[in-house]
N, C-alpha and C. Protein backbone atom coordinates (compact mmCIF):
# COMPACT_ATOMS: atom_id res chain seq x y z
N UNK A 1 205.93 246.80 230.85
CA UNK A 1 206.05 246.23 232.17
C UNK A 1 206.88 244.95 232.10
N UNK A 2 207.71 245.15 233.30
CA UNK A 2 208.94 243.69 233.02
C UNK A 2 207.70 241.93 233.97
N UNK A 3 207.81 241.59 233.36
CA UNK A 3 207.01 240.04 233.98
C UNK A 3 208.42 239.33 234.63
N UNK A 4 207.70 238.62 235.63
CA UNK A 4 208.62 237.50 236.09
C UNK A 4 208.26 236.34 236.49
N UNK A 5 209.50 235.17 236.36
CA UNK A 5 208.83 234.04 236.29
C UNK A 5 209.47 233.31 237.66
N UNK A 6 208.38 232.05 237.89
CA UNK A 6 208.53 231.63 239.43
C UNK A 6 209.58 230.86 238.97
N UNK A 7 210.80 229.79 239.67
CA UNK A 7 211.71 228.97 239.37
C UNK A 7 211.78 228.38 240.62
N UNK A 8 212.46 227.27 240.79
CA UNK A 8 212.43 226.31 241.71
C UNK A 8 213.43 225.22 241.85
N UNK A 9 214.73 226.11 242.07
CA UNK A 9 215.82 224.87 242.41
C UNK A 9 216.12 224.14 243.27
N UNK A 10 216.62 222.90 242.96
CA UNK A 10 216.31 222.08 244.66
C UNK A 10 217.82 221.42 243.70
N UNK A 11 218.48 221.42 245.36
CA UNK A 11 220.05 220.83 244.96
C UNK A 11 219.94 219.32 246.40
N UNK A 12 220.97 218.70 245.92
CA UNK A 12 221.03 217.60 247.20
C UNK A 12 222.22 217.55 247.49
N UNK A 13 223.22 218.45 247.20
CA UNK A 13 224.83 218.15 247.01
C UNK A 13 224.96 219.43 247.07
N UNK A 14 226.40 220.00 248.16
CA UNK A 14 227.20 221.57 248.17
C UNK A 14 227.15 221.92 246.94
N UNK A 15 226.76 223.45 246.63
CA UNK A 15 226.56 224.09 245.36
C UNK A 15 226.49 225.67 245.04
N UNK A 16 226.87 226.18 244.03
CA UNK A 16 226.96 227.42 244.16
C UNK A 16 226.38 227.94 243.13
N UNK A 17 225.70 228.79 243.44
CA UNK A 17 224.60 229.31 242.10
C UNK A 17 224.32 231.02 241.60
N UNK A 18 224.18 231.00 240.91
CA UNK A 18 224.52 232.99 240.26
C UNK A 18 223.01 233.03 239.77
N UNK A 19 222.42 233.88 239.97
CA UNK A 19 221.45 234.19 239.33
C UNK A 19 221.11 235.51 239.28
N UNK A 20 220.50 236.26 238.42
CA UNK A 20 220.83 237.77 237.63
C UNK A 20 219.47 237.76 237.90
N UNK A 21 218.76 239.37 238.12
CA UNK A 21 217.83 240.14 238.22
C UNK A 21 216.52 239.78 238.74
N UNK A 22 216.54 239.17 239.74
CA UNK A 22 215.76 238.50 240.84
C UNK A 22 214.64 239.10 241.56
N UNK A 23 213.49 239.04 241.52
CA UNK A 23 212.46 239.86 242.14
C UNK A 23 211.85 239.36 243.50
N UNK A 24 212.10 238.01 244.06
CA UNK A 24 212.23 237.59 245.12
C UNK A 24 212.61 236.14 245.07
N UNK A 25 213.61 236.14 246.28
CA UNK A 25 214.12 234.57 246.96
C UNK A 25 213.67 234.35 247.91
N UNK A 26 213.89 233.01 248.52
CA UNK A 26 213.37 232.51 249.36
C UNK A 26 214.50 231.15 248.99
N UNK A 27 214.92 230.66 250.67
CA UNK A 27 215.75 229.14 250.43
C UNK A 27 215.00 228.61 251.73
N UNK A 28 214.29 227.17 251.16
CA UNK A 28 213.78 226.24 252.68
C UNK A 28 214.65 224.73 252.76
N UNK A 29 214.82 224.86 253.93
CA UNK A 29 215.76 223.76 253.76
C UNK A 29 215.15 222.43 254.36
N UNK A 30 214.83 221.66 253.06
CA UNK A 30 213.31 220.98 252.91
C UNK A 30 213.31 219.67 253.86
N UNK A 31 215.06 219.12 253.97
CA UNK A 31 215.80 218.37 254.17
C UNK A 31 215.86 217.97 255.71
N UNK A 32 216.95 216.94 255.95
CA UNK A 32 216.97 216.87 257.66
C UNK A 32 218.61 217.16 258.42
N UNK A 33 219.57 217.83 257.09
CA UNK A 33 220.64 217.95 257.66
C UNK A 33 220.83 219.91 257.31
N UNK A 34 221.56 220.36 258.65
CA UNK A 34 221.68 221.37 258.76
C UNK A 34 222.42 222.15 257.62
N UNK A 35 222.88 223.41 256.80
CA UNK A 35 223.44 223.59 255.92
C UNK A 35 223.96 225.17 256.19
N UNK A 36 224.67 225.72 255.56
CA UNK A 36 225.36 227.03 255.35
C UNK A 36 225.08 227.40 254.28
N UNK A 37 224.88 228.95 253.70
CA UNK A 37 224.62 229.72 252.74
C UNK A 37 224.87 230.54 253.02
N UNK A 38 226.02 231.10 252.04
CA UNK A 38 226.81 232.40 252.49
C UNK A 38 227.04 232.87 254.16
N UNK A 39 227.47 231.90 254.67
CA UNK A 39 228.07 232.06 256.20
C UNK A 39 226.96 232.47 256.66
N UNK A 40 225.93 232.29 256.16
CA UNK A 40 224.54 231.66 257.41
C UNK A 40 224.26 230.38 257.69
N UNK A 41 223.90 229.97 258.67
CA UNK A 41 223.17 228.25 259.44
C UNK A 41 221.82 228.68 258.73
N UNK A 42 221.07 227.23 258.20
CA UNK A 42 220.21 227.12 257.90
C UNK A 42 219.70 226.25 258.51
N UNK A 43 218.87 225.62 259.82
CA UNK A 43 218.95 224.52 260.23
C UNK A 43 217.79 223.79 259.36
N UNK A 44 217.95 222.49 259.54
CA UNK A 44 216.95 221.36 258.71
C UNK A 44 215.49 221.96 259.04
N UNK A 45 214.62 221.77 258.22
CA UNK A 45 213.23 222.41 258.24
C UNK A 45 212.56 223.64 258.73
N UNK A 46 213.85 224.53 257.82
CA UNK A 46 213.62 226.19 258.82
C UNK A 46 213.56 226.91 257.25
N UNK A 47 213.35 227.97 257.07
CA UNK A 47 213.85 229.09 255.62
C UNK A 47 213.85 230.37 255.92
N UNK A 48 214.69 230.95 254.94
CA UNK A 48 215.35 232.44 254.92
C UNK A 48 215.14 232.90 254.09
N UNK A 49 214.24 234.07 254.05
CA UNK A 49 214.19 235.00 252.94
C UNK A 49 215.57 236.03 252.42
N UNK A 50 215.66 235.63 250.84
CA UNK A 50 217.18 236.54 250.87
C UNK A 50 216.58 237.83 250.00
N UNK A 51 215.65 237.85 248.89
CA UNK A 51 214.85 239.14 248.47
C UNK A 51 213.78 239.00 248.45
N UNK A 52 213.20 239.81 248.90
CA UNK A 52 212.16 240.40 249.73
C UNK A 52 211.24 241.55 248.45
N UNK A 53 209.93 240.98 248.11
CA UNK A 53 209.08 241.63 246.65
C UNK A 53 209.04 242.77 247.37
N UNK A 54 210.07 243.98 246.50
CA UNK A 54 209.85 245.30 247.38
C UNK A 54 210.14 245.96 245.87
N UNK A 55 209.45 245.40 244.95
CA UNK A 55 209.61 246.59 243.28
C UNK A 55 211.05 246.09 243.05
N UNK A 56 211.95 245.86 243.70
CA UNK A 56 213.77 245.79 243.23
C UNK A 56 213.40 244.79 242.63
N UNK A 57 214.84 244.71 241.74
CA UNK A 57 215.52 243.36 241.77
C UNK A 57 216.92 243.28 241.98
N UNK A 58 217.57 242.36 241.59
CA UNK A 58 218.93 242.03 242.48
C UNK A 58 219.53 240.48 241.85
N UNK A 59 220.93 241.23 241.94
CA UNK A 59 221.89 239.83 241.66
C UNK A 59 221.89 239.20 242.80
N UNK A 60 221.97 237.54 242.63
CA UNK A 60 222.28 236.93 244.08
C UNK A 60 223.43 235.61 243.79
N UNK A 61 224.66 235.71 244.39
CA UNK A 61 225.46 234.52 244.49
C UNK A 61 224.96 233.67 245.95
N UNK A 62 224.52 232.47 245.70
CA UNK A 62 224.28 231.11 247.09
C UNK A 62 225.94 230.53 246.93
N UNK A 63 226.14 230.10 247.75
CA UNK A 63 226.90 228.93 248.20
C UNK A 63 226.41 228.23 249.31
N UNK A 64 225.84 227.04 249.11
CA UNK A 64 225.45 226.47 250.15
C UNK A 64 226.27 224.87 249.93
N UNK A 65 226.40 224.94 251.37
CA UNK A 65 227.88 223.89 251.95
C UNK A 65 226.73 222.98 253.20
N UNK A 66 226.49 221.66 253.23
CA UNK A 66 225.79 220.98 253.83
C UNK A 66 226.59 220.28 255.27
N UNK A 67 225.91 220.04 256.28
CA UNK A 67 226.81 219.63 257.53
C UNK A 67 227.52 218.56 257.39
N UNK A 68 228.65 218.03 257.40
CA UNK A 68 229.60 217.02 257.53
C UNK A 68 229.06 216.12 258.52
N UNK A 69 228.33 216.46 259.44
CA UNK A 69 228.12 215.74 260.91
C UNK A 69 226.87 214.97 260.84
N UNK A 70 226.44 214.53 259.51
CA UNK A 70 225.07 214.44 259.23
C UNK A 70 225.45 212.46 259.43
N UNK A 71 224.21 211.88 260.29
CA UNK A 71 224.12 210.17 260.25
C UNK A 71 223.77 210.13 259.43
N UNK A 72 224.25 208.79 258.68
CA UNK A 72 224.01 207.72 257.29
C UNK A 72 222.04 207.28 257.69
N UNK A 73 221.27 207.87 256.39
CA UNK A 73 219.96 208.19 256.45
C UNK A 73 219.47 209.15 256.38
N UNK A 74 219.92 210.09 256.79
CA UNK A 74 219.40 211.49 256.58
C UNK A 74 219.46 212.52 255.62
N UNK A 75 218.12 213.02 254.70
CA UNK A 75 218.25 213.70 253.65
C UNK A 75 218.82 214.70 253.82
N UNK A 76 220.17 214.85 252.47
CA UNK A 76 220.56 216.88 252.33
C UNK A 76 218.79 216.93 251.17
N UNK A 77 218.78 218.36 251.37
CA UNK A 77 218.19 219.20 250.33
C UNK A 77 217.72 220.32 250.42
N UNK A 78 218.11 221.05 249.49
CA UNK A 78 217.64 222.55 250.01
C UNK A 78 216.76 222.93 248.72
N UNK A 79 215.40 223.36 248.64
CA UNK A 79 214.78 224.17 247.83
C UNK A 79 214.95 225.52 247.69
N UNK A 80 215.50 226.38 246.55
CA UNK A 80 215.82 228.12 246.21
C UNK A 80 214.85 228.04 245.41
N UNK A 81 213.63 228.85 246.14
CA UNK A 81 212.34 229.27 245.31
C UNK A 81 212.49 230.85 244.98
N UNK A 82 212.75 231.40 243.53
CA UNK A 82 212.61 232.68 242.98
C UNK A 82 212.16 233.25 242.33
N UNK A 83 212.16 234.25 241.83
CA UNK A 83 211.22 235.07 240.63
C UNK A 83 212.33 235.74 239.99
N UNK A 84 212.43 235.61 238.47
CA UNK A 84 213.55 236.26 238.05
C UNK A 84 212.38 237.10 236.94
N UNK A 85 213.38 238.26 236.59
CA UNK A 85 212.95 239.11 235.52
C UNK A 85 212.93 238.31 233.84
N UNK A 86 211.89 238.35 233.76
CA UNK A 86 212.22 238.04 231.74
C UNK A 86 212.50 238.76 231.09
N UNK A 87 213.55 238.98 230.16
CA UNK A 87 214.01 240.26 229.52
C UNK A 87 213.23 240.27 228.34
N UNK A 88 212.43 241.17 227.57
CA UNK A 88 211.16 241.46 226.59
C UNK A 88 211.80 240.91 225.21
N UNK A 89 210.44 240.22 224.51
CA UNK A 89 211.16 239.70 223.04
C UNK A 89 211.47 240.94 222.31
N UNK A 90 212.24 240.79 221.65
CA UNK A 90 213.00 241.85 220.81
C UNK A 90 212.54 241.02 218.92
N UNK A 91 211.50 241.86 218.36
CA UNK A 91 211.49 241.34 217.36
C UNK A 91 211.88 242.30 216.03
């Protein structure tokens, strides 16, 4: 049986991220300025499920690009909470 482990990236700055064999995502955008991910709006204190625990897994490329229009004070940050596959020790 393949196990997987929880992970928890949190960026504060535009960023683009690859991650291989994924058993579920989730991005909350923890922050108070609006953001883009892969030509979706994310608005400030909302989240989007991108895989969904359905037995799969799945490659996933983010690009997330933060609003330009944001007032001096206001937090970027986006949390990408996932489950990736562990590949088995090989001894």
């Amino acid at each position: 049986m393949l196990k997987s482990n929880p992970v928890v990236l949190i960026t504060k700055e535009d960023v683009s991220v690859k991650v291989e064999n994924v058993t579920t995502m989730e991005v909350f955008n923890v922050g108070d300025v609006d953001c883009t991910f892969n030509n979706t709006i994310l608005k400030a204190g909302k989240n989007k499920t991108l895989v969904v625990a359905d037995g799969t897994y799945s490659d996933v490329d983010i690009d997330v690009v933060f609003s330009t229009k944001a007032l001096t004070g206001y937090e970027k940050k986006i949390e990408i909470i996932y489950k990736k596959i562990i590949p088995p020790c090989v001894n």
